[in-house]
PDB file of N, CA and C in Angstrom:
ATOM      1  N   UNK A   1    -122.659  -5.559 -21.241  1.00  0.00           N
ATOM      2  CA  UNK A   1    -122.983  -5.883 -22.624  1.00  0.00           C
ATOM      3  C   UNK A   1    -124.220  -5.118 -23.085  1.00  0.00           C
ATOM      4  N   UNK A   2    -125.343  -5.142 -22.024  1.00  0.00           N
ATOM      5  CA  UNK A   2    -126.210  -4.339 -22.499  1.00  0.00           C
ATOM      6  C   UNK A   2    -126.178  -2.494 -22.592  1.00  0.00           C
ATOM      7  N   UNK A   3    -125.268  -2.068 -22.530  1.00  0.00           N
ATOM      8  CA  UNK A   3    -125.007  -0.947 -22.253  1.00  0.00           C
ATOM      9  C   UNK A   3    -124.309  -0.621 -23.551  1.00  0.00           C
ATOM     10  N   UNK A   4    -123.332  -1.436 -24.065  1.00  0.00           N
ATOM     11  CA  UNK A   4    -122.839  -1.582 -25.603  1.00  0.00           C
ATOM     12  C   UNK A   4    -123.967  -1.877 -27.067  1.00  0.00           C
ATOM     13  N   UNK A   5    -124.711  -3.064 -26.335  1.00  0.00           N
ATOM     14  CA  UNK A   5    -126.007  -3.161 -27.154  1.00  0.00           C
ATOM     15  C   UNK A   5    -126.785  -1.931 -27.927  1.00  0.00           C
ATOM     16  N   UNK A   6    -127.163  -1.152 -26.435  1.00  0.00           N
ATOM     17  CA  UNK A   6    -127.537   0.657 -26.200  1.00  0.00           C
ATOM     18  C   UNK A   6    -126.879   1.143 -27.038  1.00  0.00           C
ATOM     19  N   UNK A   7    -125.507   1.287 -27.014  1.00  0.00           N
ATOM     20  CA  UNK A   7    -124.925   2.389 -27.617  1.00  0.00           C
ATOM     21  C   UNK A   7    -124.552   1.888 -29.225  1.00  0.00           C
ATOM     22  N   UNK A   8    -124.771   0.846 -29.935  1.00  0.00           N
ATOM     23  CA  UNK A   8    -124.712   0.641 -30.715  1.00  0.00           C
ATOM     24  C   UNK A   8    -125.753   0.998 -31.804  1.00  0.00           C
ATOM     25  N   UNK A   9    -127.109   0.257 -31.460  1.00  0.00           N
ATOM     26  CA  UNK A   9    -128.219   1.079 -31.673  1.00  0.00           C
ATOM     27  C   UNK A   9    -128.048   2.390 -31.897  1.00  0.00           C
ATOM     28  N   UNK A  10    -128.155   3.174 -30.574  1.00  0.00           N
ATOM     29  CA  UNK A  10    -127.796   3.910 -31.186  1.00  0.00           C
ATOM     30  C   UNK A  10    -127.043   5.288 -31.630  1.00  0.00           C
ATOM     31  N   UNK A  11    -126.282   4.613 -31.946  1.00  0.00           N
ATOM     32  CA  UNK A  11    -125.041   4.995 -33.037  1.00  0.00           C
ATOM     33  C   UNK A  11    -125.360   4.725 -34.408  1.00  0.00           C
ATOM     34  N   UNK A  12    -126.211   3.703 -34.661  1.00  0.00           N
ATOM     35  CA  UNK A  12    -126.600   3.370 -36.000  1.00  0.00           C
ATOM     36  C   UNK A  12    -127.760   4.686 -36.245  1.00  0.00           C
ATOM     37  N   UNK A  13    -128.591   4.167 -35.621  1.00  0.00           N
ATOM     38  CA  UNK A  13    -130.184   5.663 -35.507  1.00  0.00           C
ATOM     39  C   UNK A  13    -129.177   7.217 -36.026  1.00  0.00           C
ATOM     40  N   UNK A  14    -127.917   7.342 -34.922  1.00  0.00           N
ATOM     41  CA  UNK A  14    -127.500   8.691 -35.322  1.00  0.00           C
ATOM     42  C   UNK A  14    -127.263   8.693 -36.865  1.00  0.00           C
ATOM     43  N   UNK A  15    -126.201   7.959 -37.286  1.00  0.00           N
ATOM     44  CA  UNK A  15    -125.756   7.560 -38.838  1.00  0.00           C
ATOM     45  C   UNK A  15    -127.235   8.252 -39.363  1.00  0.00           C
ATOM     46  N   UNK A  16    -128.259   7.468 -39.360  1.00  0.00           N
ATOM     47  CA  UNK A  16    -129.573   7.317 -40.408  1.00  0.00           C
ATOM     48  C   UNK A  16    -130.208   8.680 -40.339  1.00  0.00           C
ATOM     49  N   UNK A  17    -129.982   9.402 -39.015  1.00  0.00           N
ATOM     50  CA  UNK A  17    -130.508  10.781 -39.125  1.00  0.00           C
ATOM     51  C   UNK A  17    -129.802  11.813 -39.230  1.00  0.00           C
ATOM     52  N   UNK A  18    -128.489  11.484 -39.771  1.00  0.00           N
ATOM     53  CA  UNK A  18    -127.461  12.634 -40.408  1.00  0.00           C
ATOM     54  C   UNK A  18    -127.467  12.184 -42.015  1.00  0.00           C
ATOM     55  N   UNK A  19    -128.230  11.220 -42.176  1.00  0.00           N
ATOM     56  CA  UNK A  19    -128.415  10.824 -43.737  1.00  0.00           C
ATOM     57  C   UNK A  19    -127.185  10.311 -43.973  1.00  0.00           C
ATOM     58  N   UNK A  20    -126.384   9.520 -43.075  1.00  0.00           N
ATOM     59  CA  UNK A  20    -125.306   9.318 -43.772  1.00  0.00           C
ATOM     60  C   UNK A  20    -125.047   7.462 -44.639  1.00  0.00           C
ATOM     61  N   UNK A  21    -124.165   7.118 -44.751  1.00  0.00           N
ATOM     62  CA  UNK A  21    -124.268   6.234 -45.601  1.00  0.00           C
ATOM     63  C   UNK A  21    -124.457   4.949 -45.722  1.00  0.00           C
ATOM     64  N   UNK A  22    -124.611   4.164 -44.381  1.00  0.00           N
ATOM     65  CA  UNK A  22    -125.062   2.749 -44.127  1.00  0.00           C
ATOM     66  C   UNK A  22    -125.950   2.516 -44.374  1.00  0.00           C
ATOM     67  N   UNK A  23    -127.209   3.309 -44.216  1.00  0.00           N
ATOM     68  CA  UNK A  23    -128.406   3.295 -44.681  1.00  0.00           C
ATOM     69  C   UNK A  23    -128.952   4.141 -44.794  1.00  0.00           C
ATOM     70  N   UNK A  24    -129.498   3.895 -45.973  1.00  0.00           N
ATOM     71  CA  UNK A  24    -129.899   4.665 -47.231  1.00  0.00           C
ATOM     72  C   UNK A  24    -130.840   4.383 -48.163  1.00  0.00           C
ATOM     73  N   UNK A  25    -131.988   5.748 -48.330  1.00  0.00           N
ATOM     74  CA  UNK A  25    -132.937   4.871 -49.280  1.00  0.00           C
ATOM     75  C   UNK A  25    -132.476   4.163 -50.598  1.00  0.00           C
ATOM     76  N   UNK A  26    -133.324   3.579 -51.109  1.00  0.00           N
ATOM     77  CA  UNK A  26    -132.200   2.682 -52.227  1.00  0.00           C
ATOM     78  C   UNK A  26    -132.911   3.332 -53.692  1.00  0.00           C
ATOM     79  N   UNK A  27    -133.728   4.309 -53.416  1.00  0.00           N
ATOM     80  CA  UNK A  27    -134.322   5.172 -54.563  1.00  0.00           C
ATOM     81  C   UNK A  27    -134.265   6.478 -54.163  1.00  0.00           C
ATOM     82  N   UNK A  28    -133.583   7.066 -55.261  1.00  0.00           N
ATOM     83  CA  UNK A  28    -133.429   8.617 -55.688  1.00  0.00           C
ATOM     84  C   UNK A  28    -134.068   9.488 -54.138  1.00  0.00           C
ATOM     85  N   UNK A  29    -133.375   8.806 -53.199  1.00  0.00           N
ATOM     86  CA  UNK A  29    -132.724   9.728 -52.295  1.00  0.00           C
ATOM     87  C   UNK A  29    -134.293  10.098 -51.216  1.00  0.00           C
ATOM     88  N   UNK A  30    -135.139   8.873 -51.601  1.00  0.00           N
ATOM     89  CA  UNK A  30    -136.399   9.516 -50.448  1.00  0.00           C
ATOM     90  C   UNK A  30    -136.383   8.980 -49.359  1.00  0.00           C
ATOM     91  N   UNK A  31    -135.432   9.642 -48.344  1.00  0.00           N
ATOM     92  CA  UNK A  31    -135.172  10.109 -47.392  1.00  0.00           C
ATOM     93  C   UNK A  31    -137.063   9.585 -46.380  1.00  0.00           C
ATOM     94  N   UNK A  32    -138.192  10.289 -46.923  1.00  0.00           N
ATOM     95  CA  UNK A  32    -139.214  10.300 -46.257  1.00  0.00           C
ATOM     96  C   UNK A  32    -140.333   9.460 -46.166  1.00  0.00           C
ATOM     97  N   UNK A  33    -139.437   8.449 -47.094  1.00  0.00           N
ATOM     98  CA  UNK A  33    -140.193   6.967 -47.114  1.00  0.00           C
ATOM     99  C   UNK A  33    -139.547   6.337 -46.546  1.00  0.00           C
ATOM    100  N   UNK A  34    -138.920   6.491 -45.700  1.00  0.00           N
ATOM    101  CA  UNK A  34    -138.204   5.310 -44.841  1.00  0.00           C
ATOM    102  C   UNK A  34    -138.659   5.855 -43.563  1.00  0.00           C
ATOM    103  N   UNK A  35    -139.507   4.552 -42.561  1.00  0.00           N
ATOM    104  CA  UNK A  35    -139.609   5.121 -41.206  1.00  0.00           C
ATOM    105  C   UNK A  35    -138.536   4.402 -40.253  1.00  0.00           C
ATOM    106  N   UNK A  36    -138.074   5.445 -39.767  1.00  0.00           N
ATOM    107  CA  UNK A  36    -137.207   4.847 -38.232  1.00  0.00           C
ATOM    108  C   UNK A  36    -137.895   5.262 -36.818  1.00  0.00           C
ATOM    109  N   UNK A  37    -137.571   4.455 -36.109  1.00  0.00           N
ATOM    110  CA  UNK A  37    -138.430   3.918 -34.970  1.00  0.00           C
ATOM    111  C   UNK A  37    -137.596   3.626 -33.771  1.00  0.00           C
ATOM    112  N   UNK A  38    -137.209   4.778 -33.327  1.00  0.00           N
ATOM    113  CA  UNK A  38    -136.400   4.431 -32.449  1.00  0.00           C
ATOM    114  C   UNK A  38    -136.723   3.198 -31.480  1.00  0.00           C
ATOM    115  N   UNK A  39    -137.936   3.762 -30.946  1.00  0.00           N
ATOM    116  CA  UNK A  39    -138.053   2.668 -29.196  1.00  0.00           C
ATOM    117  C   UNK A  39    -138.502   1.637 -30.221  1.00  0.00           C
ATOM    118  N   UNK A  40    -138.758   1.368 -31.161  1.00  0.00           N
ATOM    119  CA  UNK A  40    -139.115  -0.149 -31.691  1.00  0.00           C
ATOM    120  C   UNK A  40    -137.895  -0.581 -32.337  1.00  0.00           C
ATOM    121  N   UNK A  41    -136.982   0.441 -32.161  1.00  0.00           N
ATOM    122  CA  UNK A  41    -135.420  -0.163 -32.913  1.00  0.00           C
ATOM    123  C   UNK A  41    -135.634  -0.868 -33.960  1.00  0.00           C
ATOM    124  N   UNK A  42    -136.402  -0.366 -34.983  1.00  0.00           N
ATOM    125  CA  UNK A  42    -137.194  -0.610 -36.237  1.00  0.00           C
ATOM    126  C   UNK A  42    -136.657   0.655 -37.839  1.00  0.00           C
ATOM    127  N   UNK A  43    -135.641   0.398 -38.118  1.00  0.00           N
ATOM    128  CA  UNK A  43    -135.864   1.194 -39.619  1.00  0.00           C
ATOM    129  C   UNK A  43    -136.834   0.437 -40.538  1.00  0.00           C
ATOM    130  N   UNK A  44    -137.218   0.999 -41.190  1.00  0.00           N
ATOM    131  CA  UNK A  44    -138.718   0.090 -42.288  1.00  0.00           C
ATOM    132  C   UNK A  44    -138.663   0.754 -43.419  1.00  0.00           C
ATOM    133  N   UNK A  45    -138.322   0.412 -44.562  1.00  0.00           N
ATOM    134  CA  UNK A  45    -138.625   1.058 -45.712  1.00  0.00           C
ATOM    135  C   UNK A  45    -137.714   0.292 -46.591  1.00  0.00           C
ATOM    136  N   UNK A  46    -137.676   0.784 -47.924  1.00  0.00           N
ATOM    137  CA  UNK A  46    -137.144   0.704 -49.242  1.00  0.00           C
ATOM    138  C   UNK A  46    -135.459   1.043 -49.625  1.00  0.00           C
ATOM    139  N   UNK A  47    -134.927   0.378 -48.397  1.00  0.00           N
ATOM    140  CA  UNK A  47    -133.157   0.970 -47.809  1.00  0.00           C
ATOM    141  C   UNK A  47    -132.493   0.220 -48.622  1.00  0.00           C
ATOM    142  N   UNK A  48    -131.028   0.659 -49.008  1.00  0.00           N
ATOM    143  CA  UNK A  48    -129.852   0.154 -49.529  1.00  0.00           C
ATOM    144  C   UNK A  48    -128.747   0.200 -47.764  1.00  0.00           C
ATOM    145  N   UNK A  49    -128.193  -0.998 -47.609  1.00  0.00           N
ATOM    146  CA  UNK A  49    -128.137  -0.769 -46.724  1.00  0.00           C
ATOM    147  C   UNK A  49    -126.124  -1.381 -46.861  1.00  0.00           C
ATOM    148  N   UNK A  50    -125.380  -0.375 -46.098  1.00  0.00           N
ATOM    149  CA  UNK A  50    -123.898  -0.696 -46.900  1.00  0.00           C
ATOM    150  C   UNK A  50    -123.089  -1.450 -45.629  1.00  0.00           C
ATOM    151  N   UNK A  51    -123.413  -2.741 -45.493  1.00  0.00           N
ATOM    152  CA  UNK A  51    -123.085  -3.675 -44.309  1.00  0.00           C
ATOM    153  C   UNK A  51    -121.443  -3.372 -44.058  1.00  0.00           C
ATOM    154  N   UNK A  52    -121.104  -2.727 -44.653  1.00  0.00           N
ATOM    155  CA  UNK A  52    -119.047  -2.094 -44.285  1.00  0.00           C
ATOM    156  C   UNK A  52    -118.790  -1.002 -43.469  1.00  0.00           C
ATOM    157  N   UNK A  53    -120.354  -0.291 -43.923  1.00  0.00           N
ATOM    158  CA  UNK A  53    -120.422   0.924 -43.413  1.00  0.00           C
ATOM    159  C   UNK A  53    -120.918   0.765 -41.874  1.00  0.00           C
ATOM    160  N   UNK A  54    -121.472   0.035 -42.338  1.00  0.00           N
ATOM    161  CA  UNK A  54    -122.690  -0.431 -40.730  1.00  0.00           C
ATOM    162  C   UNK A  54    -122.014  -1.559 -39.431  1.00  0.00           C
ATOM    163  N   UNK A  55    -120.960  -2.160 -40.104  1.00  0.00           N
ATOM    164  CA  UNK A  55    -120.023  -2.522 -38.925  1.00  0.00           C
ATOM    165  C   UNK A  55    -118.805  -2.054 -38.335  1.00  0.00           C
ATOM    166  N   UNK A  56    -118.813  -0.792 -39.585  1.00  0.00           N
ATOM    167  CA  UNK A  56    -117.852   0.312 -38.897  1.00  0.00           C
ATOM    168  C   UNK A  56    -118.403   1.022 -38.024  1.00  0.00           C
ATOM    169  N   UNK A  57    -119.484   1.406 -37.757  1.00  0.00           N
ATOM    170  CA  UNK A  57    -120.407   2.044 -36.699  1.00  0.00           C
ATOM    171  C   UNK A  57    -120.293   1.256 -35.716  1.00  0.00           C
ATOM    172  N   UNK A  58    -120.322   0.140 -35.431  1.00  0.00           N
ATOM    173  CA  UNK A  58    -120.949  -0.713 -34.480  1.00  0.00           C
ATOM    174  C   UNK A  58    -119.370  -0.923 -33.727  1.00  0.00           C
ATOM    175  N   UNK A  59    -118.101  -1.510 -34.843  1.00  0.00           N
ATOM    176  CA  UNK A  59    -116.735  -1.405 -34.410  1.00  0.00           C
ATOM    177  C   UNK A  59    -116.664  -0.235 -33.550  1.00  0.00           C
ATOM    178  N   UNK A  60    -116.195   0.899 -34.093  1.00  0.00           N
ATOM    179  CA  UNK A  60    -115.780   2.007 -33.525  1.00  0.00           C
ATOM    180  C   UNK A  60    -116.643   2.554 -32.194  1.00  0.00           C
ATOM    181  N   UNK A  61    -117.959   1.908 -32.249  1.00  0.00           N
ATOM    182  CA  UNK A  61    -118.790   1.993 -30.668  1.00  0.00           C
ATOM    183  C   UNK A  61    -118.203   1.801 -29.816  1.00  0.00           C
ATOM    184  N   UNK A  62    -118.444   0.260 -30.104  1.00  0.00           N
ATOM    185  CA  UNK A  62    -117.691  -0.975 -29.005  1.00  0.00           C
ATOM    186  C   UNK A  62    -116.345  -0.451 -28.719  1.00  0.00           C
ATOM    187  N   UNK A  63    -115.205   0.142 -29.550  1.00  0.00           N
ATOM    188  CA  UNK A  63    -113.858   1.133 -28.952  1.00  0.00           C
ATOM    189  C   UNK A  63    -113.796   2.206 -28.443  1.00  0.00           C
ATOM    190  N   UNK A  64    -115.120   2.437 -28.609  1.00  0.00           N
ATOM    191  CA  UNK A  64    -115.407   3.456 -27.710  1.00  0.00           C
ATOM    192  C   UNK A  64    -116.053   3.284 -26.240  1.00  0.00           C
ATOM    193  N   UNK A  65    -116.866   2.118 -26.151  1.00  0.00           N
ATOM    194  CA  UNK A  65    -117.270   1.561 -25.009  1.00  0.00           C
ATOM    195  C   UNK A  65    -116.486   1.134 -24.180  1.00  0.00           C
ATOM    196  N   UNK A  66    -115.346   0.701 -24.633  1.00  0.00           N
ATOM    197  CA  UNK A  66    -115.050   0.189 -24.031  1.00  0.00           C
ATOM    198  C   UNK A  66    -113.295   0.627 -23.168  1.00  0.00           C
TER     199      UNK A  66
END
């Protein structure tokens, strides 16, 4: 389980640093006001965040984990 945990994380982190669409700043696209944090498994900022998008990441992990 913890090994899925791992790879879920991150899988999400990858999403956020290809800019893609689960999360997302929620203003005109500043990208450089949002801090992510990996080892604190911490995004922080001013995000729109698209919870359909973001359990399709986490789905398609886990089918892949497994």
């Amino acid at each position: 389980m913890k090994d899925i945990r791992k790879a879920c994380v991150k899988a999400i982190f990858d999403d956020f640093d290809q800019c893609g669409d689960a999360i997302r700043p929620a203003v005109n696209g500043e990208w450089e006001e949002i801090d992510a944090s990996r080892p604190l498994g911490h995004i922080v900022g001013y995000v729109d965040i698209c919870v359909a998008d973001l359990v399709d990441i986490v789905v398609d992990t886990i089918n892949k984990e497994l």
